[in-house]
C-alpha atoms as a PDB file:
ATOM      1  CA  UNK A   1       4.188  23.892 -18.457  1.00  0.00           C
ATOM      2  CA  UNK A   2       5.629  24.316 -21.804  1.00  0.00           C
ATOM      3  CA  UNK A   3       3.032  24.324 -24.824  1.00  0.00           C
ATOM      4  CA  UNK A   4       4.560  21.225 -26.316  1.00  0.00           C
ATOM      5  CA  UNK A   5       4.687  19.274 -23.292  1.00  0.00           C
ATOM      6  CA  UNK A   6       0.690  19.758 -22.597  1.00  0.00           C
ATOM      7  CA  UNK A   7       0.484  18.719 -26.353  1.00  0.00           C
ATOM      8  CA  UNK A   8       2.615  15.497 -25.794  1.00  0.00           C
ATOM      9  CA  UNK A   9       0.297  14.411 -22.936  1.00  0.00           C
ATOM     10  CA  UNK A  10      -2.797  15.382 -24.404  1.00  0.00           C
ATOM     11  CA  UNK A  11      -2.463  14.650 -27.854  1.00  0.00           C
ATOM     12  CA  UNK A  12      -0.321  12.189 -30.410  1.00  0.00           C
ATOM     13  CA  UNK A  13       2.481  13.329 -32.161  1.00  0.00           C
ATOM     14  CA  UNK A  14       0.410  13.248 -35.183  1.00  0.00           C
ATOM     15  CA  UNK A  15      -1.711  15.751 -33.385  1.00  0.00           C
ATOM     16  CA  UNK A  16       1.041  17.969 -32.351  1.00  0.00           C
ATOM     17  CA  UNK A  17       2.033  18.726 -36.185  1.00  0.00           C
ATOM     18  CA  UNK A  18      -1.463  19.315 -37.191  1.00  0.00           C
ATOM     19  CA  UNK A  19      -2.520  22.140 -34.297  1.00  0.00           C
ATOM     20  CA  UNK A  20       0.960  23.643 -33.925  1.00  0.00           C
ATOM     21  CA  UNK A  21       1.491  25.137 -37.356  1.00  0.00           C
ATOM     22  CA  UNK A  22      -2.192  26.236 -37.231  1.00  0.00           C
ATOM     23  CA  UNK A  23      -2.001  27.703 -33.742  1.00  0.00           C
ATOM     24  CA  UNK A  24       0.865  29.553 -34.984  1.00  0.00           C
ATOM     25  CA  UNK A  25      -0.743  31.038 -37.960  1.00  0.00           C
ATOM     26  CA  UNK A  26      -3.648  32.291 -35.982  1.00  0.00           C
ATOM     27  CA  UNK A  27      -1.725  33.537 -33.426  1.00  0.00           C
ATOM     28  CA  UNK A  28       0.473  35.635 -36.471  1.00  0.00           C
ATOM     29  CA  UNK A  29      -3.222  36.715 -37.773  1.00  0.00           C
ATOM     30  CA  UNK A  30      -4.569  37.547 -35.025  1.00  0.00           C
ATOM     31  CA  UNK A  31      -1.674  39.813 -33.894  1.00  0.00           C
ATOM     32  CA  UNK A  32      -1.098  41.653 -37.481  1.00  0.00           C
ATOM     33  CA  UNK A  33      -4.864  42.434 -37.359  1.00  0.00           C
ATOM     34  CA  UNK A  34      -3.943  45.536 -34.759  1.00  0.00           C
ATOM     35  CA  UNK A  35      -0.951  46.393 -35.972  1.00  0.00           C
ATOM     36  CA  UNK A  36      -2.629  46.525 -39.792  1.00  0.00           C
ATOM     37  CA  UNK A  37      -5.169  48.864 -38.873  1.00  0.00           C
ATOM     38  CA  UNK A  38      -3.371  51.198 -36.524  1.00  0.00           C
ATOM     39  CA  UNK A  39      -1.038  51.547 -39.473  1.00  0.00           C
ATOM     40  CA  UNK A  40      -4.321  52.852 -41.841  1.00  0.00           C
ATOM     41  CA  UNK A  41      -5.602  54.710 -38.901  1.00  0.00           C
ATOM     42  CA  UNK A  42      -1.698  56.558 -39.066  1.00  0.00           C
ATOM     43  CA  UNK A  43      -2.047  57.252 -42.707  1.00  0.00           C
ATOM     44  CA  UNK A  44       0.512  54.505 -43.622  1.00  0.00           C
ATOM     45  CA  UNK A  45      -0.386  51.838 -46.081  1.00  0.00           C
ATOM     46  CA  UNK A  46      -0.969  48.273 -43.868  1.00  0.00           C
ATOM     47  CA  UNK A  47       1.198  46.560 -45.083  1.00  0.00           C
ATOM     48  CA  UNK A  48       3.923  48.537 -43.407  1.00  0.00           C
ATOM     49  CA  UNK A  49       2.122  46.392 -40.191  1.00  0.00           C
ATOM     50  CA  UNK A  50       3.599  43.307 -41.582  1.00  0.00           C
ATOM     51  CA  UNK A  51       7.337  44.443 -40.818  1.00  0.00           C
ATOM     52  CA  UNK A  52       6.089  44.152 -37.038  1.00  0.00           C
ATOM     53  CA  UNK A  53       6.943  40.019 -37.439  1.00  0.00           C
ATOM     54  CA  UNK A  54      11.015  41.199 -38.923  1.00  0.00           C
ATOM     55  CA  UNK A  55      13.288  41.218 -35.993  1.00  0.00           C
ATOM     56  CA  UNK A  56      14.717  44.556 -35.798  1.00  0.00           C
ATOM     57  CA  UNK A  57      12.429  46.132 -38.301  1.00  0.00           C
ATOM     58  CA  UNK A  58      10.175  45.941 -35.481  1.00  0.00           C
ATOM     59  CA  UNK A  59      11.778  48.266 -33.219  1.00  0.00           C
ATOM     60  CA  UNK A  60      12.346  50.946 -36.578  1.00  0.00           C
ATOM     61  CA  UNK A  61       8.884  50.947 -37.285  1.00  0.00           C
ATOM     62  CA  UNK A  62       7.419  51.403 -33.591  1.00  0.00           C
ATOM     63  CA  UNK A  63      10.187  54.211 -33.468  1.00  0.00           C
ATOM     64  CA  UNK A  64       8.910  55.485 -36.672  1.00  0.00           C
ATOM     65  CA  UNK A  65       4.730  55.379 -35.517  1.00  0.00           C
ATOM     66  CA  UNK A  66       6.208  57.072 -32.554  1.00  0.00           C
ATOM     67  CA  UNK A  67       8.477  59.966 -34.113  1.00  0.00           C
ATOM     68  CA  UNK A  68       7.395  60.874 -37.636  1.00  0.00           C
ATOM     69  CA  UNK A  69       4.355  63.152 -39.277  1.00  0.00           C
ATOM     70  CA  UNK A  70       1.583  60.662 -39.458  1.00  0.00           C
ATOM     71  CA  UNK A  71       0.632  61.213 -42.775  1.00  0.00           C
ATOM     72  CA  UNK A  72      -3.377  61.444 -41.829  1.00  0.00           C
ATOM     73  CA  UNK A  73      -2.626  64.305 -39.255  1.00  0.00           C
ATOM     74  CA  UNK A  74      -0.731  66.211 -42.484  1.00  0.00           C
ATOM     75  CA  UNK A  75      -3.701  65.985 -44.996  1.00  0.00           C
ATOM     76  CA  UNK A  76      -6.159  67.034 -41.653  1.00  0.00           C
ATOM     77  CA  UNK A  77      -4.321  69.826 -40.845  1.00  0.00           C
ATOM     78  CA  UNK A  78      -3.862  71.214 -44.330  1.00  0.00           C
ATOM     79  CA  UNK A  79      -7.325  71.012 -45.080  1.00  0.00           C
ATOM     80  CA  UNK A  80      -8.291  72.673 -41.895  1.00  0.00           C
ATOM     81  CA  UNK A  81      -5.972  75.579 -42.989  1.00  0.00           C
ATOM     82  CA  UNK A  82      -7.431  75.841 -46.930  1.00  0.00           C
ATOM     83  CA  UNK A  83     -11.246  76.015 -44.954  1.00  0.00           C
ATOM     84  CA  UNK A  84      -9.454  79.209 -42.627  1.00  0.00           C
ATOM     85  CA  UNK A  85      -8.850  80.864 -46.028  1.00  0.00           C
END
């Protein structure tokens, strides 16, 4: 059943315009939370994470986690060289 037809039985419309706005937001929270700190854990700064809610930005920035130098592995591997020497 469709979210706003359980809220029309269960609640008043009153009801629905209180919890939908705030089950939205949490549901936008809770989602950036991941995206946020796989960003830092990349190298990237998090808010980068927050283009994962622009449609089509989306796609260019999974691409780009996917296909570029993550900036962390850079620094790690150039320090592990300057310790070889």
């Amino acid at each position: 059943m469709h979210l706003l037809n359980i809220l029309a039985v269960v609640g008043s419309p009153e009801l629905i315009t209180i919890f939908l706005p705030l089950f939205v937001l949490t549901v936008l929270v809770v989602s950036a939370i991941p995206y946020w700190l796989i960003a830092q854990k990349a190298g990237y700064p998090g808010p980068v994470s927050l283009l994962m809610f622009v449609p089509i930005a989306n796609i260019v920035v999974i691409w780009m986690f996917a296909l570029a130098d993550w900036p962390v592995l850079a620094s790690t591997q150039a320090a592990s060289i300057q310790n070889r020497s």
